[in-house]
Protein backbone atom coordinates (compact mmCIF):
# COMPACT_ATOMS: atom_id res chain seq x y z
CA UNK A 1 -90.43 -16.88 92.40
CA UNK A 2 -87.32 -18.45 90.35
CA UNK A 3 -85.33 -20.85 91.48
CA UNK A 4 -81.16 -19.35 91.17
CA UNK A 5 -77.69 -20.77 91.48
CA UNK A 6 -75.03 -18.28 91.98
CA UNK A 7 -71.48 -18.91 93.15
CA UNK A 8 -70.53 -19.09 96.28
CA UNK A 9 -66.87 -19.03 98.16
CA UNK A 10 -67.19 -22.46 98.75
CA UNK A 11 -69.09 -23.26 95.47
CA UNK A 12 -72.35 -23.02 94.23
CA UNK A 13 -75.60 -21.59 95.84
CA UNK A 14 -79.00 -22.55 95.88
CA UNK A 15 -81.75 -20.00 96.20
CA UNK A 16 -85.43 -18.76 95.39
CA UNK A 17 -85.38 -15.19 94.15
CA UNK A 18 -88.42 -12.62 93.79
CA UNK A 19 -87.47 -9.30 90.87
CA UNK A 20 -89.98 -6.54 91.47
CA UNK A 21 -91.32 -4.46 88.55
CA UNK A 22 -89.61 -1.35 89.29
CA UNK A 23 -86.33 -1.25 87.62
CA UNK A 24 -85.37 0.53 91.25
CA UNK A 25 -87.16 -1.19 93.75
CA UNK A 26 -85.48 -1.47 96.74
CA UNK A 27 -84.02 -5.10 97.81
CA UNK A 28 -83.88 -7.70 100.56
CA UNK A 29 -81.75 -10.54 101.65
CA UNK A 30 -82.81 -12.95 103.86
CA UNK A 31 -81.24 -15.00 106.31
CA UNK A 32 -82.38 -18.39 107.85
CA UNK A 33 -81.72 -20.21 111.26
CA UNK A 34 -78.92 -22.48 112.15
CA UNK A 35 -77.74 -24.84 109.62
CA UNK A 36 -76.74 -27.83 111.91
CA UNK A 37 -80.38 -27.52 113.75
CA UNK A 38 -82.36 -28.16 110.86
CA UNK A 39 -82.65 -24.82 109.25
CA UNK A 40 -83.00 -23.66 105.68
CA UNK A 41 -84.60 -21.32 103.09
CA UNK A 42 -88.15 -23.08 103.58
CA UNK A 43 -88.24 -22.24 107.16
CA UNK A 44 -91.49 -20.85 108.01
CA UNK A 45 -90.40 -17.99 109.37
CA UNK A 46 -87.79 -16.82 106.45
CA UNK A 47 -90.50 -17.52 103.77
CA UNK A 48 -92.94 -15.57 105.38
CA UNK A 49 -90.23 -12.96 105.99
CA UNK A 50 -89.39 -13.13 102.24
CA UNK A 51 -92.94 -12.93 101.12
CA UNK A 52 -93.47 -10.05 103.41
CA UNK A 53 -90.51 -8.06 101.23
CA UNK A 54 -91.99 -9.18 98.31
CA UNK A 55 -95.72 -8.15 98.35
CA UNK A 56 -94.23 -4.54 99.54
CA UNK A 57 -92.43 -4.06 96.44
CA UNK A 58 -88.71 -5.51 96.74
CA UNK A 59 -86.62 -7.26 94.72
CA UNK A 60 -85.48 -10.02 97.69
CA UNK A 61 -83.98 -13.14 97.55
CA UNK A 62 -83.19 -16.30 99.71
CA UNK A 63 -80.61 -18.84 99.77
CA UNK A 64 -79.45 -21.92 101.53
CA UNK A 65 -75.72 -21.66 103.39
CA UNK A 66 -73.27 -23.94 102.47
CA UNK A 67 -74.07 -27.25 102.67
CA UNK A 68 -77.70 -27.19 103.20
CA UNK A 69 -79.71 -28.30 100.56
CA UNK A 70 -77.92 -27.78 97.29
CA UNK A 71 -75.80 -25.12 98.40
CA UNK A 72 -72.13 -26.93 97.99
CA UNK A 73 -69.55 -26.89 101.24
CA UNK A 74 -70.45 -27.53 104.57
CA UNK A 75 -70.98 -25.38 107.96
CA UNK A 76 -68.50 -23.31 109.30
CA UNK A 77 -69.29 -21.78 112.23
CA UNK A 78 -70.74 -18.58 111.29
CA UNK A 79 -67.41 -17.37 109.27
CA UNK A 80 -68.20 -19.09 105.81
CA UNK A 81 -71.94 -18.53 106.09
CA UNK A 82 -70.97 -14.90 106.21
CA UNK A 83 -69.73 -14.71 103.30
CA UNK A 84 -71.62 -17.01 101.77
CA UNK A 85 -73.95 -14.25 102.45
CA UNK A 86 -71.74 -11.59 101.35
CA UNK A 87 -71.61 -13.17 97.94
CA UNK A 88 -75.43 -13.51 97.67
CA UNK A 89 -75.37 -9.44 98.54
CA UNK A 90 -72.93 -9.11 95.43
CA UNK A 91 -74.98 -11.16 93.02
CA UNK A 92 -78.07 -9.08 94.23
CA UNK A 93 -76.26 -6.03 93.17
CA UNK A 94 -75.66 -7.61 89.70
CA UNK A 95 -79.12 -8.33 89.25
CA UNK A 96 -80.28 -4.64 90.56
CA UNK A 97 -78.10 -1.86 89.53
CA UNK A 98 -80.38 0.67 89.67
CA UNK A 99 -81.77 -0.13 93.32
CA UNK A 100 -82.00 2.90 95.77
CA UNK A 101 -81.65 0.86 98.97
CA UNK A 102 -80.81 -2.64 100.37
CA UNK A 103 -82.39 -4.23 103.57
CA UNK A 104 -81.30 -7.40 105.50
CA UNK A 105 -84.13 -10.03 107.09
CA UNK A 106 -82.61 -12.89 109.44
CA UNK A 107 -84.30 -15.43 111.47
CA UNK A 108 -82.60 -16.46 115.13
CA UNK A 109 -79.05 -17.35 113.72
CA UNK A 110 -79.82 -15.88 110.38
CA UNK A 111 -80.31 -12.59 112.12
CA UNK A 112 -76.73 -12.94 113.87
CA UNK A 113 -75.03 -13.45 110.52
CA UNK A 114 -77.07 -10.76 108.96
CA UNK A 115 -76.36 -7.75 111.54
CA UNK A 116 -73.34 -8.65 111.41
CA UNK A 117 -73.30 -7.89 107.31
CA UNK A 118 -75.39 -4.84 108.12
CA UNK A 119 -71.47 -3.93 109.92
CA UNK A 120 -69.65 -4.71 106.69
CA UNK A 121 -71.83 -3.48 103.88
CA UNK A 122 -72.45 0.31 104.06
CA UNK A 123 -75.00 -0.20 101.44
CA UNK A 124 -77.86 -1.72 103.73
CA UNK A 125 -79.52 0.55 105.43
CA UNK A 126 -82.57 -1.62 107.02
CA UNK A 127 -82.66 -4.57 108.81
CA UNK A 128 -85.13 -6.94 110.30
CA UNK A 129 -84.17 -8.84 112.99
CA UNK A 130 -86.24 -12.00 114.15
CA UNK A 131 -85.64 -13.31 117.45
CA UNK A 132 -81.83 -12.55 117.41
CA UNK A 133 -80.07 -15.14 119.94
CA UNK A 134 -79.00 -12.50 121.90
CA UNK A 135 -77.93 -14.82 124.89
CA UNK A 136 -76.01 -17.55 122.82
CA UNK A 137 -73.70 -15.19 120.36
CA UNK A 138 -72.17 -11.96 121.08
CA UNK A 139 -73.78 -8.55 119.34
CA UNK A 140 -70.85 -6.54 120.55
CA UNK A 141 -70.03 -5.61 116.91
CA UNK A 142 -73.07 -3.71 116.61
CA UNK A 143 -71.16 -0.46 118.57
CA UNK A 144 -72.34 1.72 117.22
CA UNK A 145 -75.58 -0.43 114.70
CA UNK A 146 -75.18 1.83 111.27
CA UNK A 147 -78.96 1.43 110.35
CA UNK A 148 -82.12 1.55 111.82
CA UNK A 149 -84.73 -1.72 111.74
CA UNK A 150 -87.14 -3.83 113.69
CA UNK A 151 -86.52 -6.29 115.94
CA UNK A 152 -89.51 -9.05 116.63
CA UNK A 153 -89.44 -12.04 119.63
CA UNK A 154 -91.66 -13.95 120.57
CA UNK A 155 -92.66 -13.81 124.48
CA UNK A 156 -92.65 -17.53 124.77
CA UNK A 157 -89.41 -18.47 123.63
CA UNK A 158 -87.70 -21.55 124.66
CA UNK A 159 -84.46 -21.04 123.04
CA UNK A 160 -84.26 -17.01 122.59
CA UNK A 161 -85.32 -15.23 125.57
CA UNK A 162 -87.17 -12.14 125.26
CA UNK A 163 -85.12 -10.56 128.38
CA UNK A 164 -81.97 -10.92 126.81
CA UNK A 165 -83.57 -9.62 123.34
CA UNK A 166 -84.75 -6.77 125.21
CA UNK A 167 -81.47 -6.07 126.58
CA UNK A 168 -80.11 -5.56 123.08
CA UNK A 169 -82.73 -3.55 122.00
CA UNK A 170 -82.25 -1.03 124.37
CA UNK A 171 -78.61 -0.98 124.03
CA UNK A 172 -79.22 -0.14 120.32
CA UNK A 173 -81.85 2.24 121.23
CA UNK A 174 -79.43 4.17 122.69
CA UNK A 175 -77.02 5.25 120.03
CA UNK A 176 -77.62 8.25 118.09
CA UNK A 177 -78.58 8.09 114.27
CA UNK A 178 -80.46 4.93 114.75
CA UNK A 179 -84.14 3.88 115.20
CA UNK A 180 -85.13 0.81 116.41
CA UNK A 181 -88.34 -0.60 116.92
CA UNK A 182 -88.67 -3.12 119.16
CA UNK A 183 -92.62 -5.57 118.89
CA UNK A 184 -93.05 -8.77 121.07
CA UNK A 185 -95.59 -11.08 119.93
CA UNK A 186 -97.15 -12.55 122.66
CA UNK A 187 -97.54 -15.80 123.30
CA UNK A 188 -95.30 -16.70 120.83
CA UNK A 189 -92.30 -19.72 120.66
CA UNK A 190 -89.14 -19.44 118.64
CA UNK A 191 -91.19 -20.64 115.37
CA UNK A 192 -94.36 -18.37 116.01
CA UNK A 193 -96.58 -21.21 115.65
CA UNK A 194 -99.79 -20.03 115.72
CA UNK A 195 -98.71 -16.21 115.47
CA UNK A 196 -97.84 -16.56 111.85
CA UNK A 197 -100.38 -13.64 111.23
CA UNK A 198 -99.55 -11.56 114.32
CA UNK A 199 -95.67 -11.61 113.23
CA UNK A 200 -96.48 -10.89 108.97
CA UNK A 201 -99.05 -7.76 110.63
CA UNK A 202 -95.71 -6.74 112.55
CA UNK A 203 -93.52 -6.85 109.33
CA UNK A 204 -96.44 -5.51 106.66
CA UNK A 205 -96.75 -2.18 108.98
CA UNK A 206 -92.89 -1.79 109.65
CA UNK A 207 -91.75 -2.39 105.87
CA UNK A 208 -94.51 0.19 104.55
CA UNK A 209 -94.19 2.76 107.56
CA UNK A 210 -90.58 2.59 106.31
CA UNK A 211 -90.61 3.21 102.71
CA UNK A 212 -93.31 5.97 103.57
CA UNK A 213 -90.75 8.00 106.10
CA UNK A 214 -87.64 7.06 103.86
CA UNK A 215 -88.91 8.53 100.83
CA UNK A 216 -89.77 11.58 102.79
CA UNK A 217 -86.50 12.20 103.81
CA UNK A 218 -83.61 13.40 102.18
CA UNK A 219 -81.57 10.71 100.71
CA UNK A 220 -78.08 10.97 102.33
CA UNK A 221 -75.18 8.70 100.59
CA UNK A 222 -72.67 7.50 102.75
CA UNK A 223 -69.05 8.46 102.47
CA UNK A 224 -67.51 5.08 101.66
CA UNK A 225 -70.78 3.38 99.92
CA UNK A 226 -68.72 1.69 97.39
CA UNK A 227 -70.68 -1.54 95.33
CA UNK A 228 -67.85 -4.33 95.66
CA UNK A 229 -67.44 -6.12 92.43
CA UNK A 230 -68.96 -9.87 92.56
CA UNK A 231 -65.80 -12.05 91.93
CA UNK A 232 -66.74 -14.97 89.26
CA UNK A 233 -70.26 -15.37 87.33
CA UNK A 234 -73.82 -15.16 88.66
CA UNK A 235 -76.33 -18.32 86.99
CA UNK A 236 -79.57 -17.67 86.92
């Protein structure tokens, strides 16, 4: 795991990056909670979510938004930390030009900046979802989702309910060309203290039932999947 520093729109960016052997591996981003609550990269829940791409063969990387940690700026409501991670999906690309598929992991607020990513990049085609606030920011956007993923909640959530999570499952559900698979973890809070294990069992069999029923499948390239140039220079 190397520590990176790319550049960000608002300056630099502070990360922890994983390169797999294969030259094509496919790669992750990943996405943690809210900035002005506390959250970062070391969250429990996005480093187990990173390590889970990692020990199943991606390239996958994770970063602190603007202005937490040493990532320069400060929060913005959701509109710079999108494209603060919009630039960390460009300086993935740099690092990976021969990867066959990119996957987003977010973590409660992390997962609302993510899917809505998933929306703007054509090039992700996975996503996994951790208790999504469903109740506190609109998912409208996601009409109709473009990929299929998992979505994980824990049953015991203070500050996510599971109801309203459910609720946006089965709207996804719903739309054609999509899968989504939907786990609770009971007895589970927000932070899955406790259920640590229960949630990286959840992501170990999703990520390699996955890859195993991907690479089965034709490999259908989208109309517009276009790599966007990354604007500046990447540090390692």
């Amino acid at each position: 795991m190397a520590e990176v520093i790319f550049n960000g729109p608002e300056g630099r960016i502070e990360g922890r990056y994983h390169q797999a052997e294969q030259t094509n591996a496919p790669v992750a981003i990943v996405l943690h909670p809210h900035p002005a609550h506390g959250g970062t990269m070391n969250n429990k829940v996005a480093y187990n979510l990173y390590h889970a791409f990692a020990r199943n063969g991606f390239s996958v990387l994770r970063f602190n938004f603007r202005g937490v940690g040493r990532s320069e700026g400060k929060y913005d409501q959701g509109i710079g930390e999108l494209s603060d991670a919009a630039a960390a999906l460009d300086w993935l690309q740099i690092q990976n030009p021969n990867a066959l598929t990119y996957w987003m992991g977010g973590f409660s607020f992390g997962s609302w900046i993510g899917m809505q990513l998933l929306m703007r990049r054509p090039e992700i085609e996975g996503f996994i979802s951790i208790s999504p606030p469903a109740g506190s920011y609109d998912f409208n956007f996601l009409s109709p989702c473009p990929a299929s993923g998992l979505v994980v909640q824990g049953d015991q959530d203070s500050i996510v309910s599971e109801s309203d999570v459910a609720k946006l499952v089965d709207k996804l559900g719903k739309q054609k060309n999509t899968e989504i698979e939907y786990r609770v973890v009971l007895g589970a809070d927000h932070f899955f203290r406790n259920r640590m294990d229960e949630l990286n069992t959840h992501l170990d069999n999703y990520v390699k039932d996955r890859l195993t029923r991907d690479a089965s499948r034709p490999k259908k390239v989208k109309p517009d999947r276009r790599r966007r140039q990354p604007q500046g220079d990447a540090l390692l």
